[in-house]
N, C-alpha and C. Protein backbone atom coordinates (compact mmCIF):
# COMPACT_ATOMS: atom_id res chain seq x y z
N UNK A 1 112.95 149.38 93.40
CA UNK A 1 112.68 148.00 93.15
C UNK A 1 112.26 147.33 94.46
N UNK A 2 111.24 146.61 94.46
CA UNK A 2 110.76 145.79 95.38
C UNK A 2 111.23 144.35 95.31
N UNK A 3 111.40 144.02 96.71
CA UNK A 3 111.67 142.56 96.71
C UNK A 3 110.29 141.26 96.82
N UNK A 4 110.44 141.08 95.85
CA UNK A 4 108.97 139.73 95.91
C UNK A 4 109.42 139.06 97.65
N UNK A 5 107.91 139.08 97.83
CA UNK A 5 107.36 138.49 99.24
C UNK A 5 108.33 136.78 99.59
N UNK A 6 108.85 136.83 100.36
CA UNK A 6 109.25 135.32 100.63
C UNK A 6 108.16 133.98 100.92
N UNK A 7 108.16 133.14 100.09
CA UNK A 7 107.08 132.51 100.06
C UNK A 7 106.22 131.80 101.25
N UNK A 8 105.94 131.39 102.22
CA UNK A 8 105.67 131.41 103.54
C UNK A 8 106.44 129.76 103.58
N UNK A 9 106.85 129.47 104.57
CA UNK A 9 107.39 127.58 104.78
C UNK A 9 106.32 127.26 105.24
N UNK A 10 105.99 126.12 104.50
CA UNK A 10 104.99 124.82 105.23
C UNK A 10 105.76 124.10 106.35
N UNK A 11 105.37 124.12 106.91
CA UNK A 11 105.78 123.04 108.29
C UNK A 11 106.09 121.67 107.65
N UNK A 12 107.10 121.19 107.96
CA UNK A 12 107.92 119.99 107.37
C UNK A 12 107.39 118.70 107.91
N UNK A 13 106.78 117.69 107.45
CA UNK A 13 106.44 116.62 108.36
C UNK A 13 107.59 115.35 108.25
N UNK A 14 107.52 115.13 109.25
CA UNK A 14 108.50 114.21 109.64
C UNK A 14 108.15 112.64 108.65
N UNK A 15 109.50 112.35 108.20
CA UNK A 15 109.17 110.63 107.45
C UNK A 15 109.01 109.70 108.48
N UNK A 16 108.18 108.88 107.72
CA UNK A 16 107.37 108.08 108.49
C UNK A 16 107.67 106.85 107.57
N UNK A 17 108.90 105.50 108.01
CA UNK A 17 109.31 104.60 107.18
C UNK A 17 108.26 103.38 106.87
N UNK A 18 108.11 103.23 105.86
CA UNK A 18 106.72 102.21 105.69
C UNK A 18 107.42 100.47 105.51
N UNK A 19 106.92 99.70 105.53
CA UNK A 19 107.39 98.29 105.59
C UNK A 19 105.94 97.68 104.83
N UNK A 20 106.35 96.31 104.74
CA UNK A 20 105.67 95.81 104.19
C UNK A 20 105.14 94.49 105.08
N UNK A 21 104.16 93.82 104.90
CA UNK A 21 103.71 92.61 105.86
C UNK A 21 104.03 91.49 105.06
N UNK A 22 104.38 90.20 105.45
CA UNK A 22 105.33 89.15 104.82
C UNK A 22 103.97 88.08 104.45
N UNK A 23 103.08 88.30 104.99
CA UNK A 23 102.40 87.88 105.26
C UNK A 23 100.96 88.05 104.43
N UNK A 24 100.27 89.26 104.58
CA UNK A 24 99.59 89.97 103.68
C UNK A 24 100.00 90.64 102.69
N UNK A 25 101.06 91.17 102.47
CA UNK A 25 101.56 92.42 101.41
C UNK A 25 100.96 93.68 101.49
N UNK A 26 100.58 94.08 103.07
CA UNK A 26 99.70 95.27 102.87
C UNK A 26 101.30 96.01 103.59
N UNK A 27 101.17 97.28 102.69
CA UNK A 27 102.33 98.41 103.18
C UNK A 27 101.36 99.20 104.55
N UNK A 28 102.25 99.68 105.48
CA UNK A 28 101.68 100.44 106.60
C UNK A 28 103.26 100.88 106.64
N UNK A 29 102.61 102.49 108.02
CA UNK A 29 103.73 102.73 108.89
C UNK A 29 104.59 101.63 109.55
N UNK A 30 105.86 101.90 109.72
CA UNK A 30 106.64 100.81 110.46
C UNK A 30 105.85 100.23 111.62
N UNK A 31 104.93 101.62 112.60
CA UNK A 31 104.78 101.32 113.97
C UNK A 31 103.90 100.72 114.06
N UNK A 32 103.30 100.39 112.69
CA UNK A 32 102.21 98.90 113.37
C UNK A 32 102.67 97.70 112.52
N UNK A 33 103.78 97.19 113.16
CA UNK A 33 103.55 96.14 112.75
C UNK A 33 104.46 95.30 113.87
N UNK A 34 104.88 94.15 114.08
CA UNK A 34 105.61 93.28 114.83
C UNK A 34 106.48 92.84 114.25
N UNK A 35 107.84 93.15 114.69
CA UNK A 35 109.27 92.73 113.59
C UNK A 35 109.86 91.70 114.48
N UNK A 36 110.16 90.81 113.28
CA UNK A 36 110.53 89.15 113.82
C UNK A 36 112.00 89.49 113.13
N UNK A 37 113.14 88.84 114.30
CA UNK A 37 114.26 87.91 113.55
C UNK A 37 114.77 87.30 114.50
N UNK A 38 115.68 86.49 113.79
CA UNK A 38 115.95 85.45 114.55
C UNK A 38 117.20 85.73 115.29
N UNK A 39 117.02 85.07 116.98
CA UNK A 39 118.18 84.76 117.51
C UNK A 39 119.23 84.41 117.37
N UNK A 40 120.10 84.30 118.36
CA UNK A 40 121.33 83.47 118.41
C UNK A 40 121.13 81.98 118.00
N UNK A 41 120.13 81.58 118.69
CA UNK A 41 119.83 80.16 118.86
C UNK A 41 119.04 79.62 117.09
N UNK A 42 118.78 80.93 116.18
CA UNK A 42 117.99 80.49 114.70
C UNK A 42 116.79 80.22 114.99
N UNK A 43 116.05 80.65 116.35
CA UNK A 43 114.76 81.15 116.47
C UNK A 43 114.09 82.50 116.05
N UNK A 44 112.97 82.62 115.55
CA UNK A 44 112.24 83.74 115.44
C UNK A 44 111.98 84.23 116.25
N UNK A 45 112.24 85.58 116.67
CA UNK A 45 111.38 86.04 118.26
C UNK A 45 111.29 87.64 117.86
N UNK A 46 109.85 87.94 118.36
CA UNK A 46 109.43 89.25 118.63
C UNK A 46 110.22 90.31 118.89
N UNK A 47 110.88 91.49 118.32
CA UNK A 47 111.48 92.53 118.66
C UNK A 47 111.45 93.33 119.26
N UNK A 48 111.72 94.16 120.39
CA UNK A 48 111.33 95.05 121.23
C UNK A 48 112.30 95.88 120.57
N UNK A 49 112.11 97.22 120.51
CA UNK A 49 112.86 97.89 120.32
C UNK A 49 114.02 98.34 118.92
N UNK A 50 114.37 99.21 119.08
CA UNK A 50 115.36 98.68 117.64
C UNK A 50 116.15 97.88 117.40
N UNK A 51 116.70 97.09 116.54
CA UNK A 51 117.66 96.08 116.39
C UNK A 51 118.11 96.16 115.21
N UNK A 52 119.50 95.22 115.25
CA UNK A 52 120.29 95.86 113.78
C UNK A 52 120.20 94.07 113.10
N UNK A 53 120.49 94.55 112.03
CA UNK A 53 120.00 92.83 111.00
C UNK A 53 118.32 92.62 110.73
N UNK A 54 118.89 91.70 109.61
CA UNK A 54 117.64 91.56 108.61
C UNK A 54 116.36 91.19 109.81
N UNK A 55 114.99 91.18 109.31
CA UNK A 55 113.83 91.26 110.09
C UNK A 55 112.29 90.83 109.21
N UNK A 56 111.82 90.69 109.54
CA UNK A 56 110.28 90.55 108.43
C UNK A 56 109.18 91.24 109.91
N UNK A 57 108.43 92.17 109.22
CA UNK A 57 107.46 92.50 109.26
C UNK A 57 105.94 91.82 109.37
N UNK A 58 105.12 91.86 110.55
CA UNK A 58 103.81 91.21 110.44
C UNK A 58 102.65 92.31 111.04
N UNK A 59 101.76 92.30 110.72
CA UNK A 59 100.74 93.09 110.92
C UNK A 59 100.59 92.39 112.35
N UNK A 60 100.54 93.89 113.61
CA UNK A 60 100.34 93.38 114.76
C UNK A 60 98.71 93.40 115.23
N UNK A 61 97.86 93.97 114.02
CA UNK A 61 96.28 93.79 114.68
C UNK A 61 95.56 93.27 114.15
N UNK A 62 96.21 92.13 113.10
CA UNK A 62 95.82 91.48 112.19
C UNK A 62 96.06 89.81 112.71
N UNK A 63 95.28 89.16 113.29
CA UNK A 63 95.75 87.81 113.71
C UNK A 63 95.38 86.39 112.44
N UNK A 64 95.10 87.23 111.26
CA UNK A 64 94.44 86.59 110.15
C UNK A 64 96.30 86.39 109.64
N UNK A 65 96.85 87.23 109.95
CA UNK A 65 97.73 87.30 109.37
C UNK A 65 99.11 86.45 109.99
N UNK A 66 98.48 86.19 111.07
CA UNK A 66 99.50 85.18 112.00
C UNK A 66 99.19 83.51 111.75
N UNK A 67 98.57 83.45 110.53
CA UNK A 67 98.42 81.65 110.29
C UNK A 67 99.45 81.61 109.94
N UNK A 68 99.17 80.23 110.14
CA UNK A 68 100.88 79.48 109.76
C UNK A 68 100.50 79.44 108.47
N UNK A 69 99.76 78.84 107.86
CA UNK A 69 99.40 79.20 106.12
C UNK A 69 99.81 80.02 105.52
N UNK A 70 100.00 81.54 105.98
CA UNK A 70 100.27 82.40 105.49
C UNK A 70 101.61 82.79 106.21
N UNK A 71 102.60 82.68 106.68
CA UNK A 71 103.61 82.84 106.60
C UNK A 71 104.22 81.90 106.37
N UNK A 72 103.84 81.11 105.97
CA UNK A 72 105.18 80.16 105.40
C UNK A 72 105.48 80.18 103.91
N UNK A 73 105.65 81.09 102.89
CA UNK A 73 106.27 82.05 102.15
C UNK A 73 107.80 82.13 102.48
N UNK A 74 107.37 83.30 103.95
CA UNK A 74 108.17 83.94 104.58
C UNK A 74 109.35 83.14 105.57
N UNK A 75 108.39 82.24 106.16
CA UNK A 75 109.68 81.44 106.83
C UNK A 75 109.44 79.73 106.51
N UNK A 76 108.99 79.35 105.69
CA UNK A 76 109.30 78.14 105.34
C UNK A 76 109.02 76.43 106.54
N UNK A 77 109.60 75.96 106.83
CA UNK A 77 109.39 75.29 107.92
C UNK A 77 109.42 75.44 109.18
N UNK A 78 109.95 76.78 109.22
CA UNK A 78 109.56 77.44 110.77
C UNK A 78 108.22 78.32 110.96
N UNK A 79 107.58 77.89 110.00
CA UNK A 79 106.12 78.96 110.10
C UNK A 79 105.70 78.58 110.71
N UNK A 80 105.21 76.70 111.56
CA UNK A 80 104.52 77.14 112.72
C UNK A 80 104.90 77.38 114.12
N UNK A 81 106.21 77.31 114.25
CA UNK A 81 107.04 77.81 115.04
C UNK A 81 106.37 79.37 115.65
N UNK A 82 106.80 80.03 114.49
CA UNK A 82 106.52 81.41 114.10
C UNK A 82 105.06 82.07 114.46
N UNK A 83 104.43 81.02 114.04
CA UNK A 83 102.96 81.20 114.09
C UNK A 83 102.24 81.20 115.84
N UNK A 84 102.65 80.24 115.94
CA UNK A 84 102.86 79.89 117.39
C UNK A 84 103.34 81.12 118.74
N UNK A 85 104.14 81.58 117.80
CA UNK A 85 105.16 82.79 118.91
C UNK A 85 103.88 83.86 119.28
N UNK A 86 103.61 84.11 118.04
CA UNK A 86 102.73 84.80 117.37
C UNK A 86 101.61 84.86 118.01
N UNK A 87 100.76 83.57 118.26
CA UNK A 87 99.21 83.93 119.05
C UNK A 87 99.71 83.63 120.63
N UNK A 88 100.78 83.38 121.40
CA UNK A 88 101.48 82.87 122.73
C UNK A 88 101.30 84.60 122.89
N UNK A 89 102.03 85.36 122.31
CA UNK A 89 102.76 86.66 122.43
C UNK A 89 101.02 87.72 122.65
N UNK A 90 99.95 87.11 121.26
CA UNK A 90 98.67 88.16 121.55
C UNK A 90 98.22 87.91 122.89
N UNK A 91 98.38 86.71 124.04
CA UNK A 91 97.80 86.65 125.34
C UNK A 91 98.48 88.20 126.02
N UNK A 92 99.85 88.02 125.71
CA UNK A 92 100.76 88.76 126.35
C UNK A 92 100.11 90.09 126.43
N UNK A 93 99.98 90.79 125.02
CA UNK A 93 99.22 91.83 125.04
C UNK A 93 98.52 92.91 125.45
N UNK A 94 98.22 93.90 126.26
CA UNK A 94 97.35 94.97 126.66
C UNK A 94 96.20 94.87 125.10
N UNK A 95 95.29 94.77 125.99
CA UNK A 95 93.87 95.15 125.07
C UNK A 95 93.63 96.35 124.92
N UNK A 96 93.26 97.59 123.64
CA UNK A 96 93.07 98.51 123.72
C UNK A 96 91.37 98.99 123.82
């Protein structure tokens, strides 16, 4: 008796967590986008890094998506706050 061939492994690809934009509703990888929550102080501010607590998602190469028009859905009377952070932060930026 022969033993049937072991089937070969595909190489496993790593998950890749998707989010959503608060803003547009377009789903992407996490890594493009710019995750907002708020401070101590109940300001919105830009995330570096990982952080624990709730967050909203914005498309970071999308500046259509940084009107205050369109996030205020998402944050209500702090949208131009928000909005604001938002095109201050694209100066900040490296151009690719």
């Amino acid at each position: 008796m022969t033993a049937a061939p072991s089937p070969t492994p595909t190489p496993k690809t790593g998950h890749v967590p998707e989010r959503t934009c608060v803003a547009c509703r377009r789903r992407r990888a996490q890594g493009e986008f710019l995750r907002l929550s708020r401070d101590a102080d109940g300001r919105w501010r830009v995330q570096e890094g990982p952080r624990t607590g709730r967050g909203a998602y914005i498309c970071a190469d999308s500046p259509a998506c940084w009107a205050e028009k369109r996030l205020r859905r998402a944050f209500g009377a702090q949208a131009p706050a928000v909005s604001q952070t938002l095109l201050n932060r694209s100066t900040d930026l490296p151009r690719a």
